[in-house]
Protein backbone atom coordinates (compact mmCIF):
# COMPACT_ATOMS: atom_id res chain seq x y z
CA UNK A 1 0.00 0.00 0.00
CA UNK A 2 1.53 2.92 -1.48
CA UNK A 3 0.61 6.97 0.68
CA UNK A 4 0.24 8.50 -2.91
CA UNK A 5 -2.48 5.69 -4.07
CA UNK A 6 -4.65 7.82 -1.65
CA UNK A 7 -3.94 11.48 -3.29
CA UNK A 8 -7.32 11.24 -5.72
CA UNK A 9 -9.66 10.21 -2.50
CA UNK A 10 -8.13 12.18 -0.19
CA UNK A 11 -8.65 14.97 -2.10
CA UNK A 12 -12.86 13.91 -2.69
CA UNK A 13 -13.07 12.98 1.17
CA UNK A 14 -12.07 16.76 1.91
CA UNK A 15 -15.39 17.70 0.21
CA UNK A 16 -17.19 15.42 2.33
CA UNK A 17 -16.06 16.64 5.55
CA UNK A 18 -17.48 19.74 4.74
CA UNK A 19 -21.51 18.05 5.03
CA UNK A 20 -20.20 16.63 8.42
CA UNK A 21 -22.40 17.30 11.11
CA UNK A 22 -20.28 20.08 13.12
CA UNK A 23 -20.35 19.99 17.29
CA UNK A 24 -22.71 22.98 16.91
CA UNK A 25 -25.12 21.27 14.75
CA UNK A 26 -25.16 18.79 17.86
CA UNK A 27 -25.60 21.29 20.29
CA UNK A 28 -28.76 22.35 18.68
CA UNK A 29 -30.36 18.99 19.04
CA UNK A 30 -29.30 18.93 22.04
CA UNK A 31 -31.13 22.14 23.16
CA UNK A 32 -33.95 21.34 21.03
CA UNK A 33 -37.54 21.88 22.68
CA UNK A 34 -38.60 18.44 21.89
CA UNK A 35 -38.16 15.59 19.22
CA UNK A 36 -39.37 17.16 16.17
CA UNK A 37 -37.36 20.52 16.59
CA UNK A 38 -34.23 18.16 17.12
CA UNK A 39 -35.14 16.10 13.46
CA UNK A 40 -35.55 19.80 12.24
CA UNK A 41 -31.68 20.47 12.49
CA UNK A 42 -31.08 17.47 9.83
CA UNK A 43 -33.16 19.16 7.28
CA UNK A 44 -31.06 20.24 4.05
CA UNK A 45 -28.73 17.22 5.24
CA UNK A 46 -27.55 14.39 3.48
CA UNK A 47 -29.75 12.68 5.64
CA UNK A 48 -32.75 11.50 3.96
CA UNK A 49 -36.40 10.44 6.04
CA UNK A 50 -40.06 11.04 6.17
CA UNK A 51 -40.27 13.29 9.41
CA UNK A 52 -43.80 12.57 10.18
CA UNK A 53 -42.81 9.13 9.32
CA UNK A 54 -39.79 9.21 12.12
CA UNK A 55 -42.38 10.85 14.65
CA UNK A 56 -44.94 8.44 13.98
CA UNK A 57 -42.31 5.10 14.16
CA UNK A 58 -39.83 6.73 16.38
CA UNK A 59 -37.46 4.67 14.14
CA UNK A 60 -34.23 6.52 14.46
CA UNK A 61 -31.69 3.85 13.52
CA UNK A 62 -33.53 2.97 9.74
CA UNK A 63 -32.75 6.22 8.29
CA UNK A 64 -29.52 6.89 10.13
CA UNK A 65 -27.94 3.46 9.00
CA UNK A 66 -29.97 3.63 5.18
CA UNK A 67 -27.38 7.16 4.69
CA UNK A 68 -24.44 5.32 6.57
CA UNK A 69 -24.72 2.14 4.22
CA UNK A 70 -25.00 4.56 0.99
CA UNK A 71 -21.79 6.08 2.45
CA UNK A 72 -20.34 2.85 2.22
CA UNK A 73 -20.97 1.84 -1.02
CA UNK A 74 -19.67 4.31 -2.77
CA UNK A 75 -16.51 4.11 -0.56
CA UNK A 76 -15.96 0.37 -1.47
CA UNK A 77 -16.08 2.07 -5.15
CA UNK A 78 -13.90 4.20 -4.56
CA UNK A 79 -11.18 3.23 -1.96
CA UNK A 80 -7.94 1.96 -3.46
CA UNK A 81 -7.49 -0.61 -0.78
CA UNK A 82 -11.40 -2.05 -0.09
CA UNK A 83 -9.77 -3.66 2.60
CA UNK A 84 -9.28 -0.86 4.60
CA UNK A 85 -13.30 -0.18 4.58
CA UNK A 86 -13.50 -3.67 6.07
CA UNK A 87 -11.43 -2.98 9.27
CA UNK A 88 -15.34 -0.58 9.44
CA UNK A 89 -17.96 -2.97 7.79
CA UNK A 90 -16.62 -5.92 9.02
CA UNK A 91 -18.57 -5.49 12.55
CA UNK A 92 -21.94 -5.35 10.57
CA UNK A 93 -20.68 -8.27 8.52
CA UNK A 94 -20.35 -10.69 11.77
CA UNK A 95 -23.29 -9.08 13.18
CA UNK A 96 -25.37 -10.49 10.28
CA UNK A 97 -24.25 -13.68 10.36
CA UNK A 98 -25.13 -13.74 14.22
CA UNK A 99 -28.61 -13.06 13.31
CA UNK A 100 -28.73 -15.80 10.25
CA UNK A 101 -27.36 -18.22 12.45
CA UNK A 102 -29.59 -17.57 15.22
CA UNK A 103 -32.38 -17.93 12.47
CA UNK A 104 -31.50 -21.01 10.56
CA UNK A 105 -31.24 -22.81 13.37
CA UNK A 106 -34.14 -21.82 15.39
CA UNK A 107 -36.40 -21.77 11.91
CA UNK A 108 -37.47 -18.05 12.65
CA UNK A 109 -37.56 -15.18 10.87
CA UNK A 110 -35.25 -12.30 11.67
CA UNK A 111 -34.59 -10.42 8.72
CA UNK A 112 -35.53 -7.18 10.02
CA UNK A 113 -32.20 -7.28 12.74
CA UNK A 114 -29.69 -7.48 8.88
CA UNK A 115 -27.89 -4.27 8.55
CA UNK A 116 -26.83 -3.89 4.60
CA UNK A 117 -23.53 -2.72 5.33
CA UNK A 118 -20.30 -4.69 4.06
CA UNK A 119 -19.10 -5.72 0.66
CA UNK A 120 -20.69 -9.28 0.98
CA UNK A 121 -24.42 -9.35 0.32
CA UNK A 122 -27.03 -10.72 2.36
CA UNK A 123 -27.97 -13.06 -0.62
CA UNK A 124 -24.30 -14.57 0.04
CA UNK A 125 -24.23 -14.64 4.06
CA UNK A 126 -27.04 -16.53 4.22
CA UNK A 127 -25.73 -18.83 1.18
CA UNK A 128 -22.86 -18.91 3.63
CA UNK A 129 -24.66 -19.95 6.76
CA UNK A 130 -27.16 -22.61 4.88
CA UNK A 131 -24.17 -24.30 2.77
CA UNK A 132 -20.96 -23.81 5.54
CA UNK A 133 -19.14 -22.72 2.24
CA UNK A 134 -18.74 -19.88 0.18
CA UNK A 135 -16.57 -18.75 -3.00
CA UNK A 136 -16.28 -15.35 -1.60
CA UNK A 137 -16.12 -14.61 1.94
CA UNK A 138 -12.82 -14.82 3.71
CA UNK A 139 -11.51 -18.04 5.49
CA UNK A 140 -11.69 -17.17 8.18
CA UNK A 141 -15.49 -16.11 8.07
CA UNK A 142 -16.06 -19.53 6.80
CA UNK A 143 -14.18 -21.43 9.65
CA UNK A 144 -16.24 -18.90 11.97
CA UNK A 145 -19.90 -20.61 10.42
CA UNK A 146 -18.59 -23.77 10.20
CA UNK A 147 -17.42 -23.81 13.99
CA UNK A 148 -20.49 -22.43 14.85
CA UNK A 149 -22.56 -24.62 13.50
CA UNK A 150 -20.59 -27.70 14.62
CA UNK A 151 -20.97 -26.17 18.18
CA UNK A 152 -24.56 -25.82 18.37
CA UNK A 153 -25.05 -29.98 17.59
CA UNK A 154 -22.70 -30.32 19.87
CA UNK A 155 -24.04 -28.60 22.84
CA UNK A 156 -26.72 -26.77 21.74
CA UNK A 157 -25.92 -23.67 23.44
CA UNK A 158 -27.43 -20.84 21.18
CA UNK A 159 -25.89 -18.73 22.87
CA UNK A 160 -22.77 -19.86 21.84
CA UNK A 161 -23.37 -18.08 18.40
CA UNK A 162 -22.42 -14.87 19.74
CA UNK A 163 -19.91 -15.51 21.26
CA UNK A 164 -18.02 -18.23 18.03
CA UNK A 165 -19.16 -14.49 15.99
CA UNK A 166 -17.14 -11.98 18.15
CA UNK A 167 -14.27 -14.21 18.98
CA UNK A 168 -13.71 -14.07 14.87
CA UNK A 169 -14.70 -11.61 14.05
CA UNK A 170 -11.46 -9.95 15.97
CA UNK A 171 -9.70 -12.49 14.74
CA UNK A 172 -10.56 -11.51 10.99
CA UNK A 173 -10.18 -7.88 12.07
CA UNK A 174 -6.52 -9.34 13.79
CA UNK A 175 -5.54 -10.51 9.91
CA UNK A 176 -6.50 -7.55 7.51
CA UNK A 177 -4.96 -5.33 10.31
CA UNK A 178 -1.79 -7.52 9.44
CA UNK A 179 -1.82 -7.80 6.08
CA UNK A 180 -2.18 -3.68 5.09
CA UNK A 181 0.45 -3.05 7.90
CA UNK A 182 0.15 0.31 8.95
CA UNK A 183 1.19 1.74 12.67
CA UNK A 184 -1.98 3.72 12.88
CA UNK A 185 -4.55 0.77 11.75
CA UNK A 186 -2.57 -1.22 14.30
CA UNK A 187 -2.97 0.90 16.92
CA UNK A 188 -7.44 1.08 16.36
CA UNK A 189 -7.64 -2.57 16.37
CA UNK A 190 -5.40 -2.84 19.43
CA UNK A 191 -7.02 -0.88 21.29
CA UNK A 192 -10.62 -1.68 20.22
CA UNK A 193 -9.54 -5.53 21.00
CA UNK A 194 -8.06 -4.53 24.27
CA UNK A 195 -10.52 -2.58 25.55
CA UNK A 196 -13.39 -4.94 24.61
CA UNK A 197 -11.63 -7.66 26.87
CA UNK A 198 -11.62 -5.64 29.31
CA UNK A 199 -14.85 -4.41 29.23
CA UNK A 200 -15.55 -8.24 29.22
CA UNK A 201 -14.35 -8.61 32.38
CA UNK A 202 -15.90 -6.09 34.05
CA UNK A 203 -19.21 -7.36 32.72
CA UNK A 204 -18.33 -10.50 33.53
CA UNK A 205 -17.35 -10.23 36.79
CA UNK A 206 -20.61 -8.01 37.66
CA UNK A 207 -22.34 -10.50 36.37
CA UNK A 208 -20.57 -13.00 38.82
CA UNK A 209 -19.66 -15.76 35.72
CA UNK A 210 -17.37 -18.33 36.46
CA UNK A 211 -13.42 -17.71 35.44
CA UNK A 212 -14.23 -20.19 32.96
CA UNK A 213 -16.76 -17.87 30.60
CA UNK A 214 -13.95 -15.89 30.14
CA UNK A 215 -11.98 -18.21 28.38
CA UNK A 216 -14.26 -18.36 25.60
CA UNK A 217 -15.21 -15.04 25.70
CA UNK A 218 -12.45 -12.76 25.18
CA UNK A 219 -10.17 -12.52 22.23
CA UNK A 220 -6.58 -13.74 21.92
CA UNK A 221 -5.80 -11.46 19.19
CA UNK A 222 -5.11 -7.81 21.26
CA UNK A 223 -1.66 -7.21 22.19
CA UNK A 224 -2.28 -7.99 25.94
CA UNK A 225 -2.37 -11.36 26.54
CA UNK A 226 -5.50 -13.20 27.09
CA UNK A 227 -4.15 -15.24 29.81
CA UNK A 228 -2.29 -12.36 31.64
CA UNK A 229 -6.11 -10.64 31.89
CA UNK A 230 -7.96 -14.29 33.18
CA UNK A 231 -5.31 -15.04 35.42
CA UNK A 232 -5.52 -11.70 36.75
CA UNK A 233 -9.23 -11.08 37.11
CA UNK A 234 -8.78 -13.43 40.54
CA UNK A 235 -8.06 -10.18 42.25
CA UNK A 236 -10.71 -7.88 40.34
CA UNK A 237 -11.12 -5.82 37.45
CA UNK A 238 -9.64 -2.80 38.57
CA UNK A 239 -6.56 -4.76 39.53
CA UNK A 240 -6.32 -6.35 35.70
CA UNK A 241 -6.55 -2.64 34.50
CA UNK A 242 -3.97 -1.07 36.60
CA UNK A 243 -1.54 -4.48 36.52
CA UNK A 244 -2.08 -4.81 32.98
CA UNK A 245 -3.19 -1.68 31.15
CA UNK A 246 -1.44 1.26 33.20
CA UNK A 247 1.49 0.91 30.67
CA UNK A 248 -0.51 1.58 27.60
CA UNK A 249 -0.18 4.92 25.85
CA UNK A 250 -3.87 5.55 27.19
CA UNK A 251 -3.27 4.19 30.73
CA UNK A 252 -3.41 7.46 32.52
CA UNK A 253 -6.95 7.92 31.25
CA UNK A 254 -8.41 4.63 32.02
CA UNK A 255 -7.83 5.76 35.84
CA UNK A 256 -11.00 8.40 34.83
CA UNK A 257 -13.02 5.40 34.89
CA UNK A 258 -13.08 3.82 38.53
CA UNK A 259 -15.65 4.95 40.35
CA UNK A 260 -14.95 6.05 44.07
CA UNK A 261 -16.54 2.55 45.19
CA UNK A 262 -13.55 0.70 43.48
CA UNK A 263 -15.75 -0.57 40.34
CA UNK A 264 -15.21 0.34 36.42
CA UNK A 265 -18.24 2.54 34.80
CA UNK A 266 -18.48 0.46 31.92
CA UNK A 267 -20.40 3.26 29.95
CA UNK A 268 -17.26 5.83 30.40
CA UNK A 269 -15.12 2.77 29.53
CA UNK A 270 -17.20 2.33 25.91
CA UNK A 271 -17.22 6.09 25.06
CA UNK A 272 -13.07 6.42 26.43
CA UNK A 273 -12.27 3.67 23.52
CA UNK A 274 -14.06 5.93 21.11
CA UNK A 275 -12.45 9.04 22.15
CA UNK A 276 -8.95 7.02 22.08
CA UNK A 277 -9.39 5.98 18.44
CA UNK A 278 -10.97 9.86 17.68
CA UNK A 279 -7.47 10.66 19.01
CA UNK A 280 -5.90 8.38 16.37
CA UNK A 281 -7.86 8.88 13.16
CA UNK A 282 -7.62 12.41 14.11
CA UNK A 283 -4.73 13.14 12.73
CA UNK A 284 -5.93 12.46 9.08
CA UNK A 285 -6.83 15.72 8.93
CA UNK A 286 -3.26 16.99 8.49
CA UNK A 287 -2.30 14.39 6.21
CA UNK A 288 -2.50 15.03 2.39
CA UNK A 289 -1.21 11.51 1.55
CA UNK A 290 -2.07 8.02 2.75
CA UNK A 291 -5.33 6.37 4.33
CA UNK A 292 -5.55 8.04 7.18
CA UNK A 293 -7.67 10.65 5.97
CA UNK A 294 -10.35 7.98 4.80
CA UNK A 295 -10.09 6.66 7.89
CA UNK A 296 -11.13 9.35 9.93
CA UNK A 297 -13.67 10.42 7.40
CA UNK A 298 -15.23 7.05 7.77
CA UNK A 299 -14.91 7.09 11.62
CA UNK A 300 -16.52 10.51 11.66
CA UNK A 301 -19.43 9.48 10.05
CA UNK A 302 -20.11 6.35 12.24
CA UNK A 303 -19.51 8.79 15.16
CA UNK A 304 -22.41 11.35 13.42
CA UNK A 305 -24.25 8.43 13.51
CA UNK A 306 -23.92 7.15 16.97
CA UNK A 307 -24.46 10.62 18.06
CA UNK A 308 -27.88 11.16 16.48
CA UNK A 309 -28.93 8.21 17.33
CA UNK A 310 -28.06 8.93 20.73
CA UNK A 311 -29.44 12.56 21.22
CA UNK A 312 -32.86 11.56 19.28
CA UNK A 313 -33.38 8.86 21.47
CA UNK A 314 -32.74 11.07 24.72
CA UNK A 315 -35.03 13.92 23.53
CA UNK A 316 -38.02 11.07 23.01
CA UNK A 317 -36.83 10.06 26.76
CA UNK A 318 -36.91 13.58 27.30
CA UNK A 319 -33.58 13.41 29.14
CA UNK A 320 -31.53 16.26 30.61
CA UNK A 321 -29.43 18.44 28.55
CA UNK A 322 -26.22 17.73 30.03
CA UNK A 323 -26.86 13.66 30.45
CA UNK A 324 -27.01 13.79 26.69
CA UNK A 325 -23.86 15.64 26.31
CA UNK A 326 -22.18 13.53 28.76
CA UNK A 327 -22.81 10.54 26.28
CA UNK A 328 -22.29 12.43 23.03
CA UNK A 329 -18.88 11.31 21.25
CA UNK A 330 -16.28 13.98 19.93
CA UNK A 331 -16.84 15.34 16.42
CA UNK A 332 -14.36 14.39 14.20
CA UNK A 333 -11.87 17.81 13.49
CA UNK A 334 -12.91 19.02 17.34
């Protein structure tokens, strides 16, 4: 992967950041008198919906995820390295086959939890999940079906769909990260692996599960090893962050998130791993050459995203102006 293969998009994704959603555009939602007045800031957007429609459903995510899946596809056109959109899509990706594995072998119908997002179609996931082959989906995504599957007659544990579909899905995520090789892609997937163990933990441990569960749940492909964290957990999660994590580049910060009682806010936990990768993609903006301006580009619009999502929701719930803000993530460029 040659920088200068990214001069001709960089140059296009510059006139996209301008229709980003700005932190002021947020703040208007925000101090919107009520639902409608907050969909009335997206007007003249690229966001496209029926507002009596929205009112009437209060169906936030459809239109939200219909603009970021256009997004998508016309990135996958026009990135020079379509892997590099798949470190993004990849989550949706895994996330359908949860849900067609969950449906073929329970024999119901859950069509309306598939997200169109990712450069495989629907058409061949499910192709994918009925046959335990495929032509054009990744190994690894194969193996991840086809141990899935074998589980379930095994033991026929449902639940232990989920948890076959995140353990390779970072595990896929582990192998394109390899193969395009670059410090800063590195550094997203190590710290969204990271962090998602030990946010794992902490659930896991609240939840009072057995040192066993978290065997199979975390991931042995983050850069802090998976043993390390399970042997450590013995003595409590805030003793596997500060043993474990304190030496990270973000280890300072993750102190923010210990509450006074000696336990890990798991909600400041989620929205510190998106600020830490904000922090990373960031610096795309200075960059004329290379993918890291796609990157954060593509990051800032799952973040838009997110944050309407977020702030619609609240002003339906009709929660306080300064809880919402509290949960908002930062705009890409602030």
């Amino acid at each position: 992967m040659r920088d200068t293969d990214y001069k001709g998009i960089n140059t296009l994704i510059r006139t996209y950041e301008l229709r980003l959603l700005k932190t002021e555009d947020f703040e208007r939602m925000i101090k919107a008198d009520d639902l409608a007045s907050a969909l009335d800031v997206l007007k003249g957007t690229d966001y496209e919906f029926d507002q009596a429609e929205v009112l009437r459903t209060k169906d936030f995510n459809q239109f939200a995820m219909n603009h970021l899946a256009n997004v998508y596809r016309e990135l996958y056109e026009l990135a020079p390295t379509p892997e590099l959109i798949d470190l993004f899509t990849l989550r949706y990706t895994y996330h359908n086959l949860k849900v067609l594995l969950k449906q073929y072998i329970l024999k119901e119908n859950y069509e309306s939890l598939l997200i169109p997002i990712g450069h495989l179609s629907i058409d061949s996931l499910k192709n994918l999940v009925e046959t335990g082959e495929s032509d054009v989906a990744h190994p690894i995504m194969v193996e991840a079906v086809q141990s899935a599957k074998s589980d379930y007659e095994e033991r026929g544990l449902i639940e232990a769909v989920t948890v076959y579909m995140d353990t390779y899905y970072f595990r896929h995520l582990r192998a394109i990260t390899n193969e395009i090789d670059y410090s800063p892609i590195t550094n997203i997937t190590d710290t969204l692996i990271d962090l998602y163990n030990l946010t794992s933990v902490v659930r896991s441990l609240n939840q009072g599960k057995p040192r066993s569960h978290l065997y199979a749940l975390l991931s042995s492909s983050g850069s802090i090893s998976k043993q390390d964290i399970i042997d450590e957990s013995m003595n409590g999660a805030v003793s596997v962050l500060r043993k474990l994590y304190s030496g990270m580049s973000y280890g300072s910060q993750l102190e923010t998130v210990i509450e006074d009682n000696n336990r890990i806010d798991t909600l400041k936990l989620d929205k510190l791993m998106d600020d830490l990768i904000h922090q990373i993609v960031s610096e795309g903006i200075y960059q004329a050459f290379g993918p890291l301006p796609l990157l954060g580009y593509i990051y800032a619009k799952e973040t838009e995203v997110t944050n309407l999502r977020l702030i619609l929701v609240g002003k339906d719930n009709e929660i306080e102006e300064e809880k919402l803000r509290e949960r908002v993530r930062k705009v890409y460029g602030s």
